[in-house]
Every structure is written in structure tokens, then in C-alpha cells.
Protein backbone atom coordinates (compact mmCIF):
# COMPACT_ATOMS: atom_id res chain seq x y z
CA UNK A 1 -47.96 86.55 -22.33
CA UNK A 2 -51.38 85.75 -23.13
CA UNK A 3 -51.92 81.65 -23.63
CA UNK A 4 -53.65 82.12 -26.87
CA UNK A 5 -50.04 84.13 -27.81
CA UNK A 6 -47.99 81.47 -26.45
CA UNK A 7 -49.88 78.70 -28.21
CA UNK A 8 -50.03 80.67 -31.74
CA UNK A 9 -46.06 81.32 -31.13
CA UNK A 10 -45.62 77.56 -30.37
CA UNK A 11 -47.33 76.69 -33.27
CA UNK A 12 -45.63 78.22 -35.79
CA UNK A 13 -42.33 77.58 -34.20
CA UNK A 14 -43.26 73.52 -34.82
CA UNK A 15 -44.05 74.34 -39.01
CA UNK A 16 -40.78 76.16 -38.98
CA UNK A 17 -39.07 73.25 -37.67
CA UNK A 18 -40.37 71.00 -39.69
CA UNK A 19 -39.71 73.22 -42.71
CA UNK A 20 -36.19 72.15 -44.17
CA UNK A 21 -34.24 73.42 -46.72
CA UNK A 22 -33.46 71.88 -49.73
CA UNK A 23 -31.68 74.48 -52.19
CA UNK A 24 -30.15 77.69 -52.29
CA UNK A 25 -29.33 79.56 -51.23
CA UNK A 26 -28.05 81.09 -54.42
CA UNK A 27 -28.49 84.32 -56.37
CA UNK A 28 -29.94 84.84 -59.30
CA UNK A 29 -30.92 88.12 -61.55
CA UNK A 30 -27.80 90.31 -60.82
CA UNK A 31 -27.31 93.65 -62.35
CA UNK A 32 -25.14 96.11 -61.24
CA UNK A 33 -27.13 97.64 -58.80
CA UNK A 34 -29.94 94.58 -56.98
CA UNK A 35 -29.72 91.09 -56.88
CA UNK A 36 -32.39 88.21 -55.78
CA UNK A 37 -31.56 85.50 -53.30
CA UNK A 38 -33.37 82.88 -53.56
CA UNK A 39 -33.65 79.68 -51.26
CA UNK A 40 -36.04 76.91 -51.37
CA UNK A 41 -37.54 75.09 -48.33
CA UNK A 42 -39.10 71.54 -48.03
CA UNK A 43 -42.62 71.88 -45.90
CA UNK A 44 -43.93 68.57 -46.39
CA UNK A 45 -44.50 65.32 -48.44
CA UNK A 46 -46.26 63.12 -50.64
CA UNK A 47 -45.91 59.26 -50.69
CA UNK A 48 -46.83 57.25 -53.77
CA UNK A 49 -47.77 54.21 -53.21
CA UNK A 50 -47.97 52.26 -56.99
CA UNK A 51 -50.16 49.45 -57.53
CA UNK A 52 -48.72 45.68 -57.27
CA UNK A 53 -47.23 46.68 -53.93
CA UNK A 54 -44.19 48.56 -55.31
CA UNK A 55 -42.33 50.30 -52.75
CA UNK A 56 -43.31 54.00 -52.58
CA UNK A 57 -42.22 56.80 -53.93
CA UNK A 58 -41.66 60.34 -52.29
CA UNK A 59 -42.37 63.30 -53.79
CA UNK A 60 -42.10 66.41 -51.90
CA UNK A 61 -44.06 69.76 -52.03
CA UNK A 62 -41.78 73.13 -52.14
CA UNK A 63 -42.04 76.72 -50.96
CA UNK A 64 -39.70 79.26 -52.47
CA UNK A 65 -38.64 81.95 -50.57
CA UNK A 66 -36.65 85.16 -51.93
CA UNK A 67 -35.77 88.52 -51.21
CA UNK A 68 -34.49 91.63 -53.45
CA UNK A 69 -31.74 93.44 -52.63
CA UNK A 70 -31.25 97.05 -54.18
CA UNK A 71 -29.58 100.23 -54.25
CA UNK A 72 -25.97 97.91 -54.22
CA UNK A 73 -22.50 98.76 -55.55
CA UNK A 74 -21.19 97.63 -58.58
CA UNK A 75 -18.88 95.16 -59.31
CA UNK A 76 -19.00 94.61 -55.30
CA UNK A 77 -18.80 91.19 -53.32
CA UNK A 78 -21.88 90.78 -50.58
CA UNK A 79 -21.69 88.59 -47.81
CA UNK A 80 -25.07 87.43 -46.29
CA UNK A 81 -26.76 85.24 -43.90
CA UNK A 82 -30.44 83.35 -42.67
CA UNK A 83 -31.10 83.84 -39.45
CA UNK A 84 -33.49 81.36 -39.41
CA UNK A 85 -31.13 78.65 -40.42
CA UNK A 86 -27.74 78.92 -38.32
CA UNK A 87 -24.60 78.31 -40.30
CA UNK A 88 -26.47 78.91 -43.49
CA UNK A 89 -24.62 81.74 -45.13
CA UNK A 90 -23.28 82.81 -48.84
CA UNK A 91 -21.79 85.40 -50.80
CA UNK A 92 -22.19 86.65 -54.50
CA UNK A 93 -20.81 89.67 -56.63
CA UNK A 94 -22.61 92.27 -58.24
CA UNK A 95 -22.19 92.76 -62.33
CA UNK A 96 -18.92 94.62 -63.21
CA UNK A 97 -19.52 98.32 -64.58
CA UNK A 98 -19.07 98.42 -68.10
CA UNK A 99 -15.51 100.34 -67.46
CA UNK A 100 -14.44 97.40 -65.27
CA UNK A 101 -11.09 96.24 -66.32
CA UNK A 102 -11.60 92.79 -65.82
CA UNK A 103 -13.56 89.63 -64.36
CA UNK A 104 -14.38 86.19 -64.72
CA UNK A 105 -17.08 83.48 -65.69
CA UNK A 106 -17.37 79.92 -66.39
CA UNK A 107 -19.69 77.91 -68.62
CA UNK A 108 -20.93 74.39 -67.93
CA UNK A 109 -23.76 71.90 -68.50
CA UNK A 110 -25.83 68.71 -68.40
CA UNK A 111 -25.55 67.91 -64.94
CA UNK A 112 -28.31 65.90 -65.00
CA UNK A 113 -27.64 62.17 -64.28
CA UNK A 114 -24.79 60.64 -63.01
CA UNK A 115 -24.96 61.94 -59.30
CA UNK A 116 -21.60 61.30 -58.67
CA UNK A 117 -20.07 62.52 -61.66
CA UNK A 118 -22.02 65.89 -61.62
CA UNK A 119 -20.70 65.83 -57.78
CA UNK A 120 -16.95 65.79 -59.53
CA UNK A 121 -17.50 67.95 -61.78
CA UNK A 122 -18.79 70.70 -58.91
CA UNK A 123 -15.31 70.04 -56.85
CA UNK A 124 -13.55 70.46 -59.94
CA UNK A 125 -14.68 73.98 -60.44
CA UNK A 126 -14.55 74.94 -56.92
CA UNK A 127 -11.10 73.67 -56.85
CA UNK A 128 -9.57 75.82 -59.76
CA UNK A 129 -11.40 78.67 -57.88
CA UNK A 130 -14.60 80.71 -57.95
CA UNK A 131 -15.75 83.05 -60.56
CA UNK A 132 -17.97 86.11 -60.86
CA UNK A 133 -20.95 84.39 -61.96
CA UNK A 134 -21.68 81.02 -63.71
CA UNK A 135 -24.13 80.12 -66.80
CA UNK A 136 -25.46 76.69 -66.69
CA UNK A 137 -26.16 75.41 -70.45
CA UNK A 138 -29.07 73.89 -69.38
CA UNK A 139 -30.47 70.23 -68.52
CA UNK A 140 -29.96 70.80 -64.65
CA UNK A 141 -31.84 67.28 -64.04
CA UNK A 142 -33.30 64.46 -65.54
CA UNK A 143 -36.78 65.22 -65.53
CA UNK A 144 -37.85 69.35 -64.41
CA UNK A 145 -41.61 67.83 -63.25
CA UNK A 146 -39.96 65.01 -61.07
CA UNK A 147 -39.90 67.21 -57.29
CA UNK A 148 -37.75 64.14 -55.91
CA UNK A 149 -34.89 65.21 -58.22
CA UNK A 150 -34.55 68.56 -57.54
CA UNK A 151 -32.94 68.28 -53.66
CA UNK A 152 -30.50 66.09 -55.65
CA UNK A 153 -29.38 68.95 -57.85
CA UNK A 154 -29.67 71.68 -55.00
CA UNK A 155 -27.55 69.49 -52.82
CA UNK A 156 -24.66 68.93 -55.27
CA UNK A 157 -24.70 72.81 -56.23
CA UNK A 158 -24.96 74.29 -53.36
CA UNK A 159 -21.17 75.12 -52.04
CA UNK A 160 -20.71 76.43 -55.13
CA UNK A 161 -24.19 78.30 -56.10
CA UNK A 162 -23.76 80.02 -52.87
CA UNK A 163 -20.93 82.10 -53.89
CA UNK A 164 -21.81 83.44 -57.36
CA UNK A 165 -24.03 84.69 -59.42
CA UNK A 166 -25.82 82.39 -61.27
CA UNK A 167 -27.59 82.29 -65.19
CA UNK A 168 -29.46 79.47 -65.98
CA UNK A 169 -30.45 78.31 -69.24
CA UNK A 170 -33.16 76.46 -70.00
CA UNK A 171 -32.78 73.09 -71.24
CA UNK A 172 -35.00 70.15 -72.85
CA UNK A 173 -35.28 68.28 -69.73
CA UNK A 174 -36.40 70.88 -67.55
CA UNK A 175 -39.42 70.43 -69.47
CA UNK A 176 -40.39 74.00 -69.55
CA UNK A 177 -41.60 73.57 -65.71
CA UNK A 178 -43.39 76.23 -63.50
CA UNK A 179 -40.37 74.97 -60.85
CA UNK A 180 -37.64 76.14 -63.34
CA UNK A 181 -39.22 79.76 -63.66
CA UNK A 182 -40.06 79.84 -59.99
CA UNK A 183 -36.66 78.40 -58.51
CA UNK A 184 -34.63 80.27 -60.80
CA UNK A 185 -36.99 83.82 -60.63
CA UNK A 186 -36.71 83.83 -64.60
CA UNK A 187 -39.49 85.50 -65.45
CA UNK A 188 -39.30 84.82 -69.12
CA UNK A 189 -37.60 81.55 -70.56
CA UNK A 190 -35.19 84.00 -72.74
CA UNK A 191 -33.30 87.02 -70.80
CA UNK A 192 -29.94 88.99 -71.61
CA UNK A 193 -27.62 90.51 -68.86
CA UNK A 194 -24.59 93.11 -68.69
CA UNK A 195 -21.44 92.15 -67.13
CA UNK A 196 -18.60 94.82 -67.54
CA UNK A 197 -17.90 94.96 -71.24
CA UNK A 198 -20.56 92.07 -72.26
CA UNK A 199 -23.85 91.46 -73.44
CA UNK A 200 -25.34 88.17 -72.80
CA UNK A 201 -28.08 86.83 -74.70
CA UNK A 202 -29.53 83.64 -73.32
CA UNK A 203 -32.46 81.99 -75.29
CA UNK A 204 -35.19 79.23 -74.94
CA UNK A 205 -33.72 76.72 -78.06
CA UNK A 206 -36.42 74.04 -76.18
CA UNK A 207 -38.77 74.71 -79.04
CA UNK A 208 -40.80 71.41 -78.60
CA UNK A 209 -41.96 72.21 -74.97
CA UNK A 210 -42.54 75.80 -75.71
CA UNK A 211 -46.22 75.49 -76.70
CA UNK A 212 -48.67 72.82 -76.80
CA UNK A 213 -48.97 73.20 -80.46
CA UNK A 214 -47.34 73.89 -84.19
CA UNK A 215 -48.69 77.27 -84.02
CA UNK A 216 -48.08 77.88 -80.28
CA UNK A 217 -44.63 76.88 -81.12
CA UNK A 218 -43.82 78.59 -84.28
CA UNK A 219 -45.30 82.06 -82.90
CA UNK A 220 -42.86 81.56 -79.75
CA UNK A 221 -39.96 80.87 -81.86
CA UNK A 222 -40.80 84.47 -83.91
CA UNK A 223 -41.02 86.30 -81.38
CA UNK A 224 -38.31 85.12 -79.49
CA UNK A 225 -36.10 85.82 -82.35
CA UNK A 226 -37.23 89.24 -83.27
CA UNK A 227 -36.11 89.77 -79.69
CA UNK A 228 -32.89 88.52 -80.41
CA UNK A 229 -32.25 90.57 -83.02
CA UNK A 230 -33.28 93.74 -81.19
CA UNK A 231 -30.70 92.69 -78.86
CA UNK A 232 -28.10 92.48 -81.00
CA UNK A 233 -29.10 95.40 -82.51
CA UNK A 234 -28.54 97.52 -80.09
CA UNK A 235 -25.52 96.35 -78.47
CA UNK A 236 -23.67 97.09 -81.04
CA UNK A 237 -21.62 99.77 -79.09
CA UNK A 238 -21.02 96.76 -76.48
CA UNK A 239 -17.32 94.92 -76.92
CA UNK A 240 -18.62 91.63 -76.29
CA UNK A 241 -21.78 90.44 -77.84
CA UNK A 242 -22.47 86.62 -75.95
CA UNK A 243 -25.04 84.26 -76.81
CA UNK A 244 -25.99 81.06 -74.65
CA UNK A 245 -28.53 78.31 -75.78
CA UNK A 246 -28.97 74.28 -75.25
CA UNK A 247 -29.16 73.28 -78.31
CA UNK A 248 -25.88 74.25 -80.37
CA UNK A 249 -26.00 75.08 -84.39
CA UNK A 250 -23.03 72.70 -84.80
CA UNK A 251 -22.39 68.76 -83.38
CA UNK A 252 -19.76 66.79 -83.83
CA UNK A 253 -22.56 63.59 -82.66
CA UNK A 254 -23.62 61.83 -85.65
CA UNK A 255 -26.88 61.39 -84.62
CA UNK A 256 -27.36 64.76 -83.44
CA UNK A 257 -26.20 66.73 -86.80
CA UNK A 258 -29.23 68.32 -88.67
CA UNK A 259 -31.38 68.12 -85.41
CA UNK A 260 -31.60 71.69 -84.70
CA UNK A 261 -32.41 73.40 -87.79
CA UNK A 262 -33.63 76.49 -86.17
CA UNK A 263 -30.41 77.43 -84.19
CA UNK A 264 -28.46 76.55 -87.36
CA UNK A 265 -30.56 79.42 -88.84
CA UNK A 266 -29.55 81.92 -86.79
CA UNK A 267 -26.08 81.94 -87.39
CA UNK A 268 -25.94 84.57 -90.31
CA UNK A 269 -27.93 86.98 -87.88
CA UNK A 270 -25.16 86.42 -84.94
CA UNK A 271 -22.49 87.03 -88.15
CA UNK A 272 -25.01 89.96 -88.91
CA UNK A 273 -24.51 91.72 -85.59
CA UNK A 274 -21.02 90.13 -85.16
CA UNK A 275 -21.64 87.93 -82.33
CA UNK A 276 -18.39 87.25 -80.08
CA UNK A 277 -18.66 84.02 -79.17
CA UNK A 278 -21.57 81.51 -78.06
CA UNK A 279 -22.26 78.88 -75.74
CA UNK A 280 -23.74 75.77 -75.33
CA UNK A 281 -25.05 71.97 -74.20
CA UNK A 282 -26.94 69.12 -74.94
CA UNK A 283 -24.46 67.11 -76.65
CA UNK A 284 -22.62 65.85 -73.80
CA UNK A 285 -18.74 66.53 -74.03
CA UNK A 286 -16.79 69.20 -75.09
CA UNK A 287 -16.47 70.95 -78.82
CA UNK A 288 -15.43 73.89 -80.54
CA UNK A 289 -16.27 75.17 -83.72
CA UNK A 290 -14.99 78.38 -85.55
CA UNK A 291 -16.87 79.71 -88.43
CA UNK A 292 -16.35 83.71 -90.38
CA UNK A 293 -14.69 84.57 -87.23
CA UNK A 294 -17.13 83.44 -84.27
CA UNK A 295 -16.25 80.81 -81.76
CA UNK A 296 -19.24 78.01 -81.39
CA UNK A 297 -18.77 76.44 -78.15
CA UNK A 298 -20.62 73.07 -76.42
CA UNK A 299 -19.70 72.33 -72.82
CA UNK A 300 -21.78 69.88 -72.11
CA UNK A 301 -19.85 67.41 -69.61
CA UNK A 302 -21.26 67.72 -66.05
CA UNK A 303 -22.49 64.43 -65.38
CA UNK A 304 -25.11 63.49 -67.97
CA UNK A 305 -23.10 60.07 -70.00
CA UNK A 306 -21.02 61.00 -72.37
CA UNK A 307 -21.63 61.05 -76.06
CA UNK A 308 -18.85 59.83 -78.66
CA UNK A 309 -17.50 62.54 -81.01
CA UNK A 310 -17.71 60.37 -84.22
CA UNK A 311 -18.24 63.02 -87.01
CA UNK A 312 -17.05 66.13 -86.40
CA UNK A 313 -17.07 69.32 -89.17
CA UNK A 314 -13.96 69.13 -91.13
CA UNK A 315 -14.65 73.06 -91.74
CA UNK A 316 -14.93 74.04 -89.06
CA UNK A 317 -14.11 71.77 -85.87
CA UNK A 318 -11.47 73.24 -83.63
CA UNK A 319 -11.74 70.58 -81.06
CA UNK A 320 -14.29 67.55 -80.01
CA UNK A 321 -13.39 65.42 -77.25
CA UNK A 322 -15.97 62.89 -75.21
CA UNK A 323 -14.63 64.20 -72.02
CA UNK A 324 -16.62 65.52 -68.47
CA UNK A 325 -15.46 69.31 -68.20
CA UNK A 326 -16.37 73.55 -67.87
CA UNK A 327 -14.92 76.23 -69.30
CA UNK A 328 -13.86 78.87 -67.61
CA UNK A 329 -13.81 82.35 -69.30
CA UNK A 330 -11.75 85.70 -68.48
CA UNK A 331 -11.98 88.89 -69.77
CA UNK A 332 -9.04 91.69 -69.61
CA UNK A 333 -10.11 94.43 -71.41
CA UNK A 334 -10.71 93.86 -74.95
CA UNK A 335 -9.05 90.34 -74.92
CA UNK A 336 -11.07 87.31 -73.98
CA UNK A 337 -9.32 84.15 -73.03
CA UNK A 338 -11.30 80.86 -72.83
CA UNK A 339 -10.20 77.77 -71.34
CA UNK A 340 -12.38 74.36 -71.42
CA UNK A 341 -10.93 72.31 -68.76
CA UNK A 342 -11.40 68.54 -67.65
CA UNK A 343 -11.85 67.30 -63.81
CA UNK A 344 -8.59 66.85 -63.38
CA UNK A 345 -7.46 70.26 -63.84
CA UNK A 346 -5.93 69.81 -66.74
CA UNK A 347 -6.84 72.17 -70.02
CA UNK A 348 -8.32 70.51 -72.46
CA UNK A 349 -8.06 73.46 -75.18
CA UNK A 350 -7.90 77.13 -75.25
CA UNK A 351 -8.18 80.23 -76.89
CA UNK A 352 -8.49 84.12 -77.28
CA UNK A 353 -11.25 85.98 -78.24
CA UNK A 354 -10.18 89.78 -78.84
CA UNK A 355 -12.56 92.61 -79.24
């Protein structure tokens, strides 16, 4: 071998070793037919060193690597590995075929403080066993623009990331980050998915980082919701119609009621197109709300402190408890059944859904 060879070979065999990863990997973007695995590597960095001799601060830098994998079977379970890191291996399912019979997902959110709660929270799912794919209700950690927080997350997730699917949603504390989009391969910060009989509809509610001003804002919310409706539109023919958001139309948080006049807006278009049920976060416990027939649910529990319950709807509250949890979510056929469940197991409420 020529030296030059041997000393370019050497060389990039010491970056690789330094390189580390720090997330992932997971899968993201799954249809019934390609997926994208996605896994993020450490390659250096930064220390900040604050004035008044204030111990510093490290920040690292991130490379995100990913490959897409097509021409796959539906409703099929792939096994993979990374040769380049031994022992690093992981597993996911392809979406169910609309004339699937049956399969399983699970809803949970807010994961971001409270290290060791969110770490609960993650056994507690793996523990009552695995589904197809997860959605994440957004507010994955404290601050999206903060890199040191980020490893955090990745290293809490990652027994269970690496063995579904996973939908993230945006929330207010990602801050609407270029690492969000690029982690996460989300292309736009409002997507919809098919799984088996569903249609899933997962928007941007984090209006106030959405532009950088009233305009940019208002023109994003428009659009965004034109696109919801031509969604709905025409998935009308589809048995479930699912909708996923942070910010929920309904709290049972004092301080939070009125806060999100634009979701609240939207609910006579989801009773419009005869939305199935809808998910989501930001209040930080568990509620349920029923109104003309559709199911409003906020699982917001994974670790961020809890919020009291204090006023809750008298109309239309099902159920609003200050409790860490996720909800787990199966579909046979046409009926839906929906269980929100706490850490220890133990099911906090539940219900049917039926097409």
C-alpha cells in the first residue's frame, strides 16, 4: 500500500473514532413502502467559557446521518444494523395497508425536563410493550437551540425509538429549530401519514415561532389551515380521520383556558369533516374532552412538572387528572380502543372510538 494511502486511511480512521453517537438510531417518515433511518453523531465541541470565571459550558456540534430505504413490504417488521458502530442495531415496522385488520400506536408528550421522570415514563411504555409507531405531542426538550440538551433526550429515547416508527410533533419549546427539521427529516413543520385504516394529520399549533412577524405569522397559519382542510377533505373515504397538535382547543388549567384561540377555531372544521379523534400536549397531565361526538385528548405527562387540573369543562370534561402517563391506542377494524395509562401500569381511563 502506498504511504500516502496508509496515512489518508489512518486519518480518517482517527475522525471516525472520535465521532460518537449521540441519538438514533430511530426511524422516521414511514409509509408503506420506504422508511428513513436516521442517526446522529457527535464530531466535536465547543466550550463556553462565561465571564466572572463561571465554569464552562459545553455545547457540542452535530452531524446527521440518514439513509432511505425503499421498495419495502407493507405492514412488515425490518431488522437493521451499523456496521460502523458494533452492537448498535434496531428494528421498526412499515405502515399497515389500509386492509390491515389491526395494529397499534401510542401517544405521549412533554418530555422535556425532569430527566428522571421522562426516564420513567420511557420504561413504562417499554414495559407494557412496543407499538407500531409512536407520536410525540411535542416539547421533546427544554430549549430546541440548546445542542447540550439534545444527547439528553436521544439518550433517554433511544431503547425505545429504536424499535418503532416514530411522528414527531412540533412543540413550543423546540423553538421552531433547524435541529428539529433536520433530526427528525420533517421537511415541513405540518405532515399527515396513512397507517392501515387512518389518516393522521399532524400540525404546527407553535404559531408564535412560526414567523418573525404578525404577517409572517398570520399567512403561515392560512395556509397551514387551507391544508388542513384539503386533508380532511379528501379523506373522507378513510375510517379514521386523526389529528395531532401541541396546543389542545380545550384545558382543564386555569391559566391556560382561552390561550389558544386559533386551535379552538378549528373545531367546527374537524366536526365539518368528522374528525375521529385528536391528540395532544402542552398542558402537562392527562385530559379528555368529548364534544358533538369527537374525543379531545391531552397526554401531556412525560416528565415536564405537572400542572394542577383546577377548572375543568363541566360540558364537556370526560377526565382530568395531574398525573405522568401515555396513551396507548389500538385499532381492530372499525373499533378504536384508547387507553391513557400512568407509570405504574395502571389505566387511568379508557374508551372506544368506533368507525
Amino acid at each position: 500500500m502506498p504511504k500516502s494511502l496508509a496515512l489518508i486511511l489512518a486519518f480518517a480512521a482517527t475522525l471516525a473514532a472520535a465521532d460518537k453517537m449521540v441519538g438514533g438510531p430511530f426511524t422516521v417518515n414511514v409509509t408503506t413502502r420506504s422508511a428513513t433511518v436516521v442517526w446522529i453523531v457527535q464530531s466535536d465541541q465547543l466550550i463556553l467559557h462565561p465571564p466572572g470565571g463561571v465554569e464552562g459550558r459545553y455545547s457540542p456540534s452535530f452531524r446527521v446521518e440518514k439513509t432511505t430505504l425503499a421498495s419495502l413490504q407493507a405492514g412488515t417488521r425490518y431488522e437493521y444494523e451499523l456496521p460502523g458502530y458494533p452492537g448498535v442495531k434496531g428494528s421498526f415496522r412499515t405502515a399497515a395497508a389500509a386492509d390491515a385488520p389491526s395494529y397499534r400506536f401510542m401517544v405521549y408528550g412533554d418530555t422535556r425536563t425532569r430527566h428522571d421522570v421522562h426516564r420513567h415514563v420511557v420504561e413504562a411504555i417499554l414495559k407494557d410493550g412496543v407499538p407500531d409507531f409512536a407520536i410525540q405531542s411535542g416539547d421533546l426538550v427544554e430549549n430546541g437551540e440548546d445542542n447540550s440538551l439534545w444527547p439528553i433526550y436521544f439518550d433517554i429515547e433511544k431503547d425505545l425509538l429504536r424499535q418503532l416508527a416514530f411522528f414527531p410533533v412540533l412543540g413550543n419549546h423546540e423553538r421552531n429549530t433547524h435541529d428539529f427539521s433536520d433530526f427528525f427529516q420533517a421537511l415541513k413543520p405540518y405532515y399527515s401519514f396513512n397507517w392501515g385504516n387512518a389518516h393522521i394529520i399532524v400540525l404546527n399549533s407553535d404559531i408564535a415561532n412560526s414567523g418573525s412577524n404578525q404577517w409572517a405569522r398570520d399567512t403561515f397559519w392560512a395556509e397551514q389551515t387551507k391544508w388542513l382542510e384539503d386533508e380532511l377533505r379528501a379523506s373522507q373515504n378513510v375510517e379514521y380521520r386523526i389529528v395531532v397538535a401541541h396546543h389542545p382547543p380545550f384545558s382543564a388549567v386555569s391559566n391556560r383556558q382561552g390561550s389558544n384561540p386559533e386551535m379552538r377555531a378549528l373545531i367546527p372544521m374537524f366536526e365539518k369533516y368528522h374528525v375521529s379523534i385528536a391528540f395532544f400536549g402542552h398542558d402537562h397531565n392527562y385530559q379528555r374532552n368529548l364534544q358533538h361526538g369527537i374525543q379531545y385528548v391531552i397526554s401531556g405527562g412525560g416528565g415536564a412538572p405537572l400542572y394542577d387540573v383546577d377548572k375543568p369543562d363541566s360540558a364537556t370534561s370526560q377526565k382530568a387528572i395531574s398525573v405522568e402517563n401515555f396513551v396507548k391506542v389500538s385499532v381492530e377494524g372499525k373499533v378504536m380502543k384508547v387507553q391513557a395509562k400512568g407509570l405504574d401500569g395502571k389505566i387511568l381511563d379508557e374508551f372506544e372510538v368506533r368507525h
